[in-house]
C-alpha atoms as a PDB file:
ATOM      1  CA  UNK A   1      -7.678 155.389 115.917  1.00  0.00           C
ATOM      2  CA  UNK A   2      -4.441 157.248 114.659  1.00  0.00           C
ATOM      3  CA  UNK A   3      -3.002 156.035 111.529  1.00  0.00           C
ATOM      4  CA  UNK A   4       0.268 155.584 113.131  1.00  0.00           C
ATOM      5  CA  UNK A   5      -0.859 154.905 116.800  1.00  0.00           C
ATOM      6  CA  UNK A   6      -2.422 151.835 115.089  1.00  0.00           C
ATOM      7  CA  UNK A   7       0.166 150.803 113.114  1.00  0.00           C
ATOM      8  CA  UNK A   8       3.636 152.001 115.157  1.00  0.00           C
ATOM      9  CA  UNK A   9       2.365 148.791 118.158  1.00  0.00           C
ATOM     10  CA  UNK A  10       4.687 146.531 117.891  1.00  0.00           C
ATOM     11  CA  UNK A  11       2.643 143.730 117.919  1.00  0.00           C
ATOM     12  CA  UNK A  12       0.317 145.126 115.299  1.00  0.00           C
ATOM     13  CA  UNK A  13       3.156 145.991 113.238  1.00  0.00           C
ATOM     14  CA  UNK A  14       4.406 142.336 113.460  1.00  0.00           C
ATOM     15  CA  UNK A  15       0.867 141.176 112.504  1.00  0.00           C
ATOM     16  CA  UNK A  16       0.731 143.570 109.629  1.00  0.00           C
ATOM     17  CA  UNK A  17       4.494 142.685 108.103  1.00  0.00           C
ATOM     18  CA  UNK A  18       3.298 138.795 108.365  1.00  0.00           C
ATOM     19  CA  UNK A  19      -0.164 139.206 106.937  1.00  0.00           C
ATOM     20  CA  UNK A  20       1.908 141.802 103.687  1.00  0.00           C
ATOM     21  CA  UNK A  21       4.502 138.560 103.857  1.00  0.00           C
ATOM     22  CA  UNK A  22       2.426 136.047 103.148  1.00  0.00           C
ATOM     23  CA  UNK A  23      -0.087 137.622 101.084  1.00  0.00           C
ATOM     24  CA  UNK A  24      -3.739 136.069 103.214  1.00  0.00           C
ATOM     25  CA  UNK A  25      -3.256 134.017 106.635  1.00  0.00           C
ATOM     26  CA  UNK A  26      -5.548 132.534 108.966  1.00  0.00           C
ATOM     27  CA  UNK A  27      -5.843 133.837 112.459  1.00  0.00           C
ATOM     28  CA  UNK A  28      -4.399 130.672 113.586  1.00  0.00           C
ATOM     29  CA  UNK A  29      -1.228 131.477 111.694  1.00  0.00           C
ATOM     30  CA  UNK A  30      -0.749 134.706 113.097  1.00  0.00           C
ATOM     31  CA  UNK A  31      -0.769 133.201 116.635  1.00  0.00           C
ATOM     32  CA  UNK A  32       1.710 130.348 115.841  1.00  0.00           C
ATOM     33  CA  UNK A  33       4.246 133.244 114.164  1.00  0.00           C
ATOM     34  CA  UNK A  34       3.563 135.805 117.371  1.00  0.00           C
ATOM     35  CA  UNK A  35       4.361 132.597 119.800  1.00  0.00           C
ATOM     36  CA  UNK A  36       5.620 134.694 122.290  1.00  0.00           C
ATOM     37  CA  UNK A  37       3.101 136.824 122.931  1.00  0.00           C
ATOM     38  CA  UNK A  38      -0.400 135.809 124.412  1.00  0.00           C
ATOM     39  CA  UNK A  39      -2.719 134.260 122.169  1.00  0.00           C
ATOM     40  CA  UNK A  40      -5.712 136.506 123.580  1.00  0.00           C
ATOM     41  CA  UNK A  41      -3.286 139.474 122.913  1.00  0.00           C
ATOM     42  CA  UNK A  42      -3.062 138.118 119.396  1.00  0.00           C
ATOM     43  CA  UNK A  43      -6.786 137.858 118.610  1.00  0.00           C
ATOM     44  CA  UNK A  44      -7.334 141.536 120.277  1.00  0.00           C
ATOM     45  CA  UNK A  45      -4.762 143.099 118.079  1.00  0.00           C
ATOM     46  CA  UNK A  46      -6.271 141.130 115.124  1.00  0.00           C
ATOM     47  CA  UNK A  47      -9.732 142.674 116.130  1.00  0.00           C
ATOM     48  CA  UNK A  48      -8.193 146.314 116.265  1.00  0.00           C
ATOM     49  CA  UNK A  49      -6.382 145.873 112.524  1.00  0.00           C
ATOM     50  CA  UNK A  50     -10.079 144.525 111.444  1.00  0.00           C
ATOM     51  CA  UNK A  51     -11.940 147.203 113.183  1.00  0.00           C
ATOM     52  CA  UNK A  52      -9.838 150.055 111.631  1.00  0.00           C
ATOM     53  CA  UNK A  53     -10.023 148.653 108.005  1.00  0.00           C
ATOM     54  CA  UNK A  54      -6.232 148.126 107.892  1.00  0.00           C
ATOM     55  CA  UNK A  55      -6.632 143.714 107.149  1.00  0.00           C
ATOM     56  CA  UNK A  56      -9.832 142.424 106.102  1.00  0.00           C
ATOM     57  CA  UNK A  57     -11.681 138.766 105.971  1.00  0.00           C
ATOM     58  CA  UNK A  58     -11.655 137.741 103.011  1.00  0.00           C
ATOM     59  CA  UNK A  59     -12.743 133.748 103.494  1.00  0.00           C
ATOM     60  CA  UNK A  60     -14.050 131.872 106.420  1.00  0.00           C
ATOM     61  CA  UNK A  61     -13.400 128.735 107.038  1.00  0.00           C
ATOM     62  CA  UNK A  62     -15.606 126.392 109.309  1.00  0.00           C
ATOM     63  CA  UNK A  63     -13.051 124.216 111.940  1.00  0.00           C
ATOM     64  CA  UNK A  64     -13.846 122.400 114.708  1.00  0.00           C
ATOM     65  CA  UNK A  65     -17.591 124.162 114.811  1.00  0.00           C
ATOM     66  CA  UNK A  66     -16.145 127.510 114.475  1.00  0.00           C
ATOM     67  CA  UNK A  67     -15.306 129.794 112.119  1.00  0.00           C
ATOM     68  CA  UNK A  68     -11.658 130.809 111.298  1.00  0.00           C
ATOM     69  CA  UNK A  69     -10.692 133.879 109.308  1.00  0.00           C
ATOM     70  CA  UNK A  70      -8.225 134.357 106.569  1.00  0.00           C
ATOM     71  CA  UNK A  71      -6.732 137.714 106.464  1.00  0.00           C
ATOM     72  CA  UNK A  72      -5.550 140.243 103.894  1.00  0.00           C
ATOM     73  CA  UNK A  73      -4.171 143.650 104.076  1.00  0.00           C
ATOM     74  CA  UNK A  74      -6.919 146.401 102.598  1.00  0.00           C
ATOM     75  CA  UNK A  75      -5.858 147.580  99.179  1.00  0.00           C
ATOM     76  CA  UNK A  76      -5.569 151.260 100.299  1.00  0.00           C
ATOM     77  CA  UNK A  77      -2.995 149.424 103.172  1.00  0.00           C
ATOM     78  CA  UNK A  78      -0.683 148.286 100.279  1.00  0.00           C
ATOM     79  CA  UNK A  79      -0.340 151.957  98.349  1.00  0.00           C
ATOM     80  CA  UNK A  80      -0.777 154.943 100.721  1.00  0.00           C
ATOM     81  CA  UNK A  81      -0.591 158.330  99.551  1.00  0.00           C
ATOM     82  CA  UNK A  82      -0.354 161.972 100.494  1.00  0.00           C
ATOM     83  CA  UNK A  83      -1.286 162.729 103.962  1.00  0.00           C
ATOM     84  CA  UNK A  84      -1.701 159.291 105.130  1.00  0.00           C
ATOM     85  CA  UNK A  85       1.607 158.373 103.691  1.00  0.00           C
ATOM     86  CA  UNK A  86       3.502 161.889 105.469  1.00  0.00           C
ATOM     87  CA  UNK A  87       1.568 161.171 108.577  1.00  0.00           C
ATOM     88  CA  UNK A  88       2.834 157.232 108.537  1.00  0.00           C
ATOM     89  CA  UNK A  89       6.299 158.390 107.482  1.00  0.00           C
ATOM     90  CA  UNK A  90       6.607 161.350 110.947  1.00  0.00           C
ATOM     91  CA  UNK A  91       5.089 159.033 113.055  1.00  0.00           C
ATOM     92  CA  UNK A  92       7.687 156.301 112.144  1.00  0.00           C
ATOM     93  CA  UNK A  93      10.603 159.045 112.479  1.00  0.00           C
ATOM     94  CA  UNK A  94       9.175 159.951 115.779  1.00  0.00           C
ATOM     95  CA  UNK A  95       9.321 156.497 117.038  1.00  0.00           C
ATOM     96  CA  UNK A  96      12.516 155.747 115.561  1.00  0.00           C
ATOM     97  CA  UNK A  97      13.705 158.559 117.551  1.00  0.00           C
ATOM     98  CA  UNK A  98      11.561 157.657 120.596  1.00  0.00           C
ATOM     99  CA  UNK A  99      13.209 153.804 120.590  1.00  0.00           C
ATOM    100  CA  UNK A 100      16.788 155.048 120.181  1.00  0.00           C
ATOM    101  CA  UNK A 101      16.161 157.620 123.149  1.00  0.00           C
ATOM    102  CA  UNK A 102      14.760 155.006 125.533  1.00  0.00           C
ATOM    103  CA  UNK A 103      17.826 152.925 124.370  1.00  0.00           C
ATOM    104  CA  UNK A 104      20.392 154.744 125.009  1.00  0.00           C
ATOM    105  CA  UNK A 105      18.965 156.645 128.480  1.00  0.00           C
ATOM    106  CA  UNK A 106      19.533 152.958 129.853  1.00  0.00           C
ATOM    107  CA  UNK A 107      21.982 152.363 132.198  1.00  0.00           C
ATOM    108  CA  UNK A 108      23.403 149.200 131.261  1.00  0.00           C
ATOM    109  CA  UNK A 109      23.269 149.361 127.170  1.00  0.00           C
ATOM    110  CA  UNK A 110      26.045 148.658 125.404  1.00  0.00           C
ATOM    111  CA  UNK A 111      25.590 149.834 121.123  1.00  0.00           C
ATOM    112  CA  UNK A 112      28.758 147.591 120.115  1.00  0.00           C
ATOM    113  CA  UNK A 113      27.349 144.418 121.924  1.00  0.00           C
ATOM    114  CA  UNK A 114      23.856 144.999 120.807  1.00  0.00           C
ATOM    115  CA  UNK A 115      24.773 146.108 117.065  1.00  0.00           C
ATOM    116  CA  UNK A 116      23.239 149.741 117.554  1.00  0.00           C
ATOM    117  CA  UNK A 117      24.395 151.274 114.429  1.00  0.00           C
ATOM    118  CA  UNK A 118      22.861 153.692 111.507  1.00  0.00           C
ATOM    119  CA  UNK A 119      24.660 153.829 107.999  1.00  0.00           C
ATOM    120  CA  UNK A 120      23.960 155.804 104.961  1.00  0.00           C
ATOM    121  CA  UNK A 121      25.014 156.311 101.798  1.00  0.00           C
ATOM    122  CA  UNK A 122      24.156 158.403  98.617  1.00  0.00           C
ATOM    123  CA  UNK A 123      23.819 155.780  95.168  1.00  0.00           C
ATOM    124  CA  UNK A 124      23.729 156.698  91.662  1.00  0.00           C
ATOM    125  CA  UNK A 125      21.891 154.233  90.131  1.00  0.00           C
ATOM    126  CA  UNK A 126      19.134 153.616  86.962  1.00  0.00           C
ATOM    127  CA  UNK A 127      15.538 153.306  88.848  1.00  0.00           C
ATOM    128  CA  UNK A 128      15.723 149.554  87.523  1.00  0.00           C
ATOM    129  CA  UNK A 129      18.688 148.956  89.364  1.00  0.00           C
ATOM    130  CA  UNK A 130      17.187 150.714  92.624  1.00  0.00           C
ATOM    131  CA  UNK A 131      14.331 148.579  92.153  1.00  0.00           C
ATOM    132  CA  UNK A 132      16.356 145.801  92.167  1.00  0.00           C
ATOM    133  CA  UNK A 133      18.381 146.376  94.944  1.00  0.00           C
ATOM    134  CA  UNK A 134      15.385 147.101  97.109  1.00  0.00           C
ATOM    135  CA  UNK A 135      13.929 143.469  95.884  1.00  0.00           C
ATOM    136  CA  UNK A 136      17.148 142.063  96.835  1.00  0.00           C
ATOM    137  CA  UNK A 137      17.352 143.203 100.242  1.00  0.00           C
ATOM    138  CA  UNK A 138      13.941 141.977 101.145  1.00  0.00           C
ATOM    139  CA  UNK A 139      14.710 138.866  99.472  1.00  0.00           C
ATOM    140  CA  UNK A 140      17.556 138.753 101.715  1.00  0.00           C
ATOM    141  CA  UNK A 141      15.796 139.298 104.896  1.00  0.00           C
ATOM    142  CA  UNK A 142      12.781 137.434 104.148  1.00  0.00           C
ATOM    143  CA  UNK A 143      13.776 134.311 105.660  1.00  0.00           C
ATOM    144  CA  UNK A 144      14.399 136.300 108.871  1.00  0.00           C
ATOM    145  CA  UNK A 145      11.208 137.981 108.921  1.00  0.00           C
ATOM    146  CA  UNK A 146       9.901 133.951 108.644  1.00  0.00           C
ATOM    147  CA  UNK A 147      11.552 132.792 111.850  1.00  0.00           C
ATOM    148  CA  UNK A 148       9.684 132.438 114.135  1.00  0.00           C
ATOM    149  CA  UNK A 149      10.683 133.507 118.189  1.00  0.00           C
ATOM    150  CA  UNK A 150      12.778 130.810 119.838  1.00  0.00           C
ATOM    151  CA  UNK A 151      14.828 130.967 123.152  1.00  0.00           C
ATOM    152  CA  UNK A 152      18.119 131.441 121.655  1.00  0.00           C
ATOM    153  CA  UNK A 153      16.846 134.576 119.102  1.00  0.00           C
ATOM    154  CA  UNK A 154      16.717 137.593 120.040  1.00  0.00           C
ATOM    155  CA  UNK A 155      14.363 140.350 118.272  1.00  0.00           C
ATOM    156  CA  UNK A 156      16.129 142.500 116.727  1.00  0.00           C
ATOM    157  CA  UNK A 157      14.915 145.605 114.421  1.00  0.00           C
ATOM    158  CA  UNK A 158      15.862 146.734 110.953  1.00  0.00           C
ATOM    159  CA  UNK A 159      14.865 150.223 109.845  1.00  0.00           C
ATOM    160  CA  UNK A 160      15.527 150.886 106.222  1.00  0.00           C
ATOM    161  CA  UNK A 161      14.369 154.144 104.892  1.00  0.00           C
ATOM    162  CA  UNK A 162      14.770 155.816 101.412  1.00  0.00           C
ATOM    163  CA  UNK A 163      15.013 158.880 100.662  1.00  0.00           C
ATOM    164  CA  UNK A 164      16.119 161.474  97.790  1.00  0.00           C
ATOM    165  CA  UNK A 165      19.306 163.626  98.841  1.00  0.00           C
ATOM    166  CA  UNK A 166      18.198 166.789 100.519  1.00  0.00           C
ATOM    167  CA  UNK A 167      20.254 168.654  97.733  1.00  0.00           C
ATOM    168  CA  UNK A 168      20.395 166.563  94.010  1.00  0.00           C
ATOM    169  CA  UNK A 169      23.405 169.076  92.685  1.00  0.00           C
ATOM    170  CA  UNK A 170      24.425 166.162  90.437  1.00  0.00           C
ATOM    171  CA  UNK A 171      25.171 168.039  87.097  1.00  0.00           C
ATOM    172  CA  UNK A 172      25.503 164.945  84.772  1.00  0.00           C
ATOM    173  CA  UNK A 173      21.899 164.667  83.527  1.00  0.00           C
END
């Protein structure tokens, strides 16, 4: 399967952000974070991320008289580079672009009430410091990511991307 077919599902990418959260879960786990969507839906998306060496087993654990797996992300998962990292970077673009087009060709959406906004800003900063800022924003939404779905959340998505400035004309180095 496609790189970022597999990885741009929703579900999947909720599976994969829990499993690079938490370092190795068990299946089990992943169904009791992903409670509102079907446990067999779970389990198949589980299967696909398996199947297309993007989480692998790494224990099994006997329960009950069967056998549960503990899952970690495949080391290539954790550091992709060249193509597969252009590829993964379009395809999240595209769907970027995709999700704010479906958004806003609805009839009844309203970007003030549903805090549709994009922000950017140009930083000069030491790469320590940008390092450090980037640890303190997902230290910051960590305990978000951690929450698990109840009927008075809503999901809501966070896109963060970093790039250089199209044209670095700063003349102080």
């Amino acid at each position: 399967m496609d790189i970022a077919k597999l990885i741009l599902n929703p579900a999947r990418l909720r599976i994969l952000q829990y499993i690079r959260l938490h370092g190795s879960v068990r299946t089990s786990d992943i169904v009791k974070y992903l409670n509102d969507i079907p446990r067999a839906t779970v389990y198949h998306h589980v299967k696909i991320l398996e199947e297309n060496n993007m989480i692998e087993v790494i224990k099994e654990n006997r329960v009950r008289g069967t056998i549960e797996k503990v899952y970690a992300l495949k080391e290539y998962t954790t550091s992709m580079e060249g193509e597969t990292f252009v590829a993964l970077s379009t395809a999240f673009y595209v769907g970027l672009m995709q999700e704010m087009n479906e958004y806003f060709s609805r009839k009844e959406q309203d970007h003030k009430k549903d805090n549709v906004f994009f922000s950017s800003a140009l930083l000069y900063m030491s790469d320590n410091e940008y390092e450090n800022l980037l640890k303190s924003i997902a230290d910051l939404l960590k305990p978000y990511i951690e929450q698990k779905p109840k009927s008075n959340l809503k999901l809501r998505k966070l896109s963060i991307i970093s790039s250089p400035p199209v044209a670095d004309n700063d003349k102080t180095k």
